[in-house]
Protein backbone atom coordinates (compact mmCIF):
# COMPACT_ATOMS: atom_id res chain seq x y z
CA UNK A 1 150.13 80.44 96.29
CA UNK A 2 149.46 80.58 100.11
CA UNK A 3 152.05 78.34 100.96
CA UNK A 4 154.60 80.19 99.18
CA UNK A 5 153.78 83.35 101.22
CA UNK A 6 153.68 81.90 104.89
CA UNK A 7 157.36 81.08 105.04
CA UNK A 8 158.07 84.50 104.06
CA UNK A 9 155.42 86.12 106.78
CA UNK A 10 157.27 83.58 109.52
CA UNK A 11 160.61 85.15 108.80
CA UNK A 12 159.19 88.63 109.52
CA UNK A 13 159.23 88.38 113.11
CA UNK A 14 162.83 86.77 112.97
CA UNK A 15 164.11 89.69 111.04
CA UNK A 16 162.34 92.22 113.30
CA UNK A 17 163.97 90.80 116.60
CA UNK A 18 167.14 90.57 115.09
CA UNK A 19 167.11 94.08 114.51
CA UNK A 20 165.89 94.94 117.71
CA UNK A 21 168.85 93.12 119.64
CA UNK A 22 171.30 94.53 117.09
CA UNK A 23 169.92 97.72 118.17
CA UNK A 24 169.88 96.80 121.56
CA UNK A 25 173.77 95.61 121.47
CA UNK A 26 174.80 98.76 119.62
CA UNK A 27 173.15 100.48 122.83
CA UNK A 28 174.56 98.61 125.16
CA UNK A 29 178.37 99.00 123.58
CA UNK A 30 178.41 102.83 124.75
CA UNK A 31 179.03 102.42 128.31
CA UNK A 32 181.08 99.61 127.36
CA UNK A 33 183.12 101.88 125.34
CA UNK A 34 183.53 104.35 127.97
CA UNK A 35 184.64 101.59 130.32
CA UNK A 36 187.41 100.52 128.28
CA UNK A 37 188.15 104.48 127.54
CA UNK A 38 188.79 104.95 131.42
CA UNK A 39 190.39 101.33 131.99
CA UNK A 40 192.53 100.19 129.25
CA UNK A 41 196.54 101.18 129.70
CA UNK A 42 197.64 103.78 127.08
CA UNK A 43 200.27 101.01 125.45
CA UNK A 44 201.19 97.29 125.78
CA UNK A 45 203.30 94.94 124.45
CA UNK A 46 201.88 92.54 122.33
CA UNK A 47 203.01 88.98 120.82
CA UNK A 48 202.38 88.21 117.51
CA UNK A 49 202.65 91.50 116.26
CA UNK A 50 203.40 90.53 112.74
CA UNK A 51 201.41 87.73 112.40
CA UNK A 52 198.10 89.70 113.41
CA UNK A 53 198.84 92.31 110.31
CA UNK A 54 200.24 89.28 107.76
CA UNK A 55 196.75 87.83 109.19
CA UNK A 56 194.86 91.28 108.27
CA UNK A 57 196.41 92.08 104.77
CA UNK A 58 196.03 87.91 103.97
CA UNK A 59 192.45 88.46 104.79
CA UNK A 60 191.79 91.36 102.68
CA UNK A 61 193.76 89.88 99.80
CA UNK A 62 191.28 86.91 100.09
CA UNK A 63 188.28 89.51 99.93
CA UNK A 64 189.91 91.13 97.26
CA UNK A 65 190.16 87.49 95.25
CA UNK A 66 186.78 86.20 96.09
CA UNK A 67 185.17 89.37 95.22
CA UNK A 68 187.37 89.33 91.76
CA UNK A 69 185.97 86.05 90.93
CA UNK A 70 182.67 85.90 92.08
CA UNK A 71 182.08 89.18 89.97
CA UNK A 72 183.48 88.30 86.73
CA UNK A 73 181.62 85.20 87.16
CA UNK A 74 178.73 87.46 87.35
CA UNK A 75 177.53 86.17 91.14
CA UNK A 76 175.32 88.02 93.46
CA UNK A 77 177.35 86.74 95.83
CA UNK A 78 180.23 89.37 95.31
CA UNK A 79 178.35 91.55 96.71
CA UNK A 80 178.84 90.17 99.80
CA UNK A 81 182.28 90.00 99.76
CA UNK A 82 182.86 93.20 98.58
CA UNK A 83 181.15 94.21 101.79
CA UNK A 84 183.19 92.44 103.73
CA UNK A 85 186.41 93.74 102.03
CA UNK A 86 185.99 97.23 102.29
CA UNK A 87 185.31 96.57 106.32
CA UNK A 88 188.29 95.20 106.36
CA UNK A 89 190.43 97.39 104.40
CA UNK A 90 188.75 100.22 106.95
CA UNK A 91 189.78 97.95 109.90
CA UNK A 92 193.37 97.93 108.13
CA UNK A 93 193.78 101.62 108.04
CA UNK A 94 192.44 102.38 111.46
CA UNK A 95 194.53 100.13 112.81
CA UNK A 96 197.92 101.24 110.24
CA UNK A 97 197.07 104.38 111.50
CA UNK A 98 196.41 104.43 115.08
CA UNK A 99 199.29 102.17 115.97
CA UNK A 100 202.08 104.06 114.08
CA UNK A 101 204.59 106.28 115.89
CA UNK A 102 204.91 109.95 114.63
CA UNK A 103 207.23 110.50 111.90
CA UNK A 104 207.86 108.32 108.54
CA UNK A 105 205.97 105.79 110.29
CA UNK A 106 202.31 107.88 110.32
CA UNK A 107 203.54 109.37 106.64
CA UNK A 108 203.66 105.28 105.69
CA UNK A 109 200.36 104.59 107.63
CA UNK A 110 198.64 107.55 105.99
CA UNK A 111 200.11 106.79 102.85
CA UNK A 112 198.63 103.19 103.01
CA UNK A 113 195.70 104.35 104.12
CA UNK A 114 194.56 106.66 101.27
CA UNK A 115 195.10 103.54 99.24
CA UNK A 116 193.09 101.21 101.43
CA UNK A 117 190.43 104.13 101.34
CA UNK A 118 190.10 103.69 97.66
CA UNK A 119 189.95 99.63 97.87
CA UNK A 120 187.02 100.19 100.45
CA UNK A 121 185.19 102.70 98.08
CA UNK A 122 185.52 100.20 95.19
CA UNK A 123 184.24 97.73 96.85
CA UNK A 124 181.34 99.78 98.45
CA UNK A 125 180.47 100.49 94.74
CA UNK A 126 180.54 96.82 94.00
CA UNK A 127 178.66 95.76 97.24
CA UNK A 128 175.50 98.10 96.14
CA UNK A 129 175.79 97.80 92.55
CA UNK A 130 172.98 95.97 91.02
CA UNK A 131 173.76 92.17 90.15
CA UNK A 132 174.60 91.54 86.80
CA UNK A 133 172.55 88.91 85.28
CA UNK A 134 174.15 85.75 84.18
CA UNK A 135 175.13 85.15 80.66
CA UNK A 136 172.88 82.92 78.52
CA UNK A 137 176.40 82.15 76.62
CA UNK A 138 179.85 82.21 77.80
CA UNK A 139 181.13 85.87 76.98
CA UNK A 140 177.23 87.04 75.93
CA UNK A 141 175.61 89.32 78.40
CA UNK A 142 171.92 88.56 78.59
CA UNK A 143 169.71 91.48 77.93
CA UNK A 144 165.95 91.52 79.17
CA UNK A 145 163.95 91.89 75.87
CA UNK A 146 161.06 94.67 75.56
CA UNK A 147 157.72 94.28 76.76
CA UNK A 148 155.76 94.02 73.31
């Protein structure tokens, strides 16, 4: 039983200085912030406008499918994806929102947004949901049975 618990004890460290240097980086991203605050030119023009948001909504339409089928298959593993999803459908807004002129175009952008809101929630709900066991039997959830 000893050898099943020393791989876990190994990783403990790992998972410790990860979280240190993600804390660390999350530090070090203020001032880094505040640089581009004072530096970065209030507009620009940009190439491949329309294939960076094609390349945004494609993405969360792939989260949205993965995370379809990896639930109803009853994988863990949507979980993950769900995460990931709802990041991006936050990205999406921020970026449908904070890149629209004034006028019909914010209305659209806010308008979007409220619905990429509720895709995010969803899939927050998904993401910490508990995983569904696997049915023994195609279409036959699995219940645990009672302790006797």
């Amino acid at each position: 039983m000893e050898t099943t618990k020393a791989p876990l004890k190994a990783k403990a460290p790992l998972k410790r200085w990860t979280l240190i240097l993600l804390g660390a980086g999350s530090a070090l991203l203020v001032p880094w912030m505040v640089v581009l605050a004072l530096t970065l030119p209030a507009s620009t023009e940009v190439r491949h406008w329309s294939l960076a948001w094609i390349g945004l909504d494609a993405l969360m339409t792939a989260g949205c499918a993965t995370t379809a089928l990896l639930g109803l298959r009853t994988d863990p593993r949507a979980r993950l994806t769900a995460s990931a999803t709802a990041a991006v459908a936050v990205l999406d807004a921020w970026f449908d929102i904070t890149t629209s002129q004034s006028g019909s175009d914010l209305a659209q952008a806010l308008a979007c947004a409220v619905a990429e809101a509720a895709l995010a929630c969803a899939c927050v709900v998904l993401a910490l949901s508990e995983p569904q066991k696997k049915a023994a039997h195609k279409g036959v959830a699995t219940k645990s049975s009672p302790t006797p």
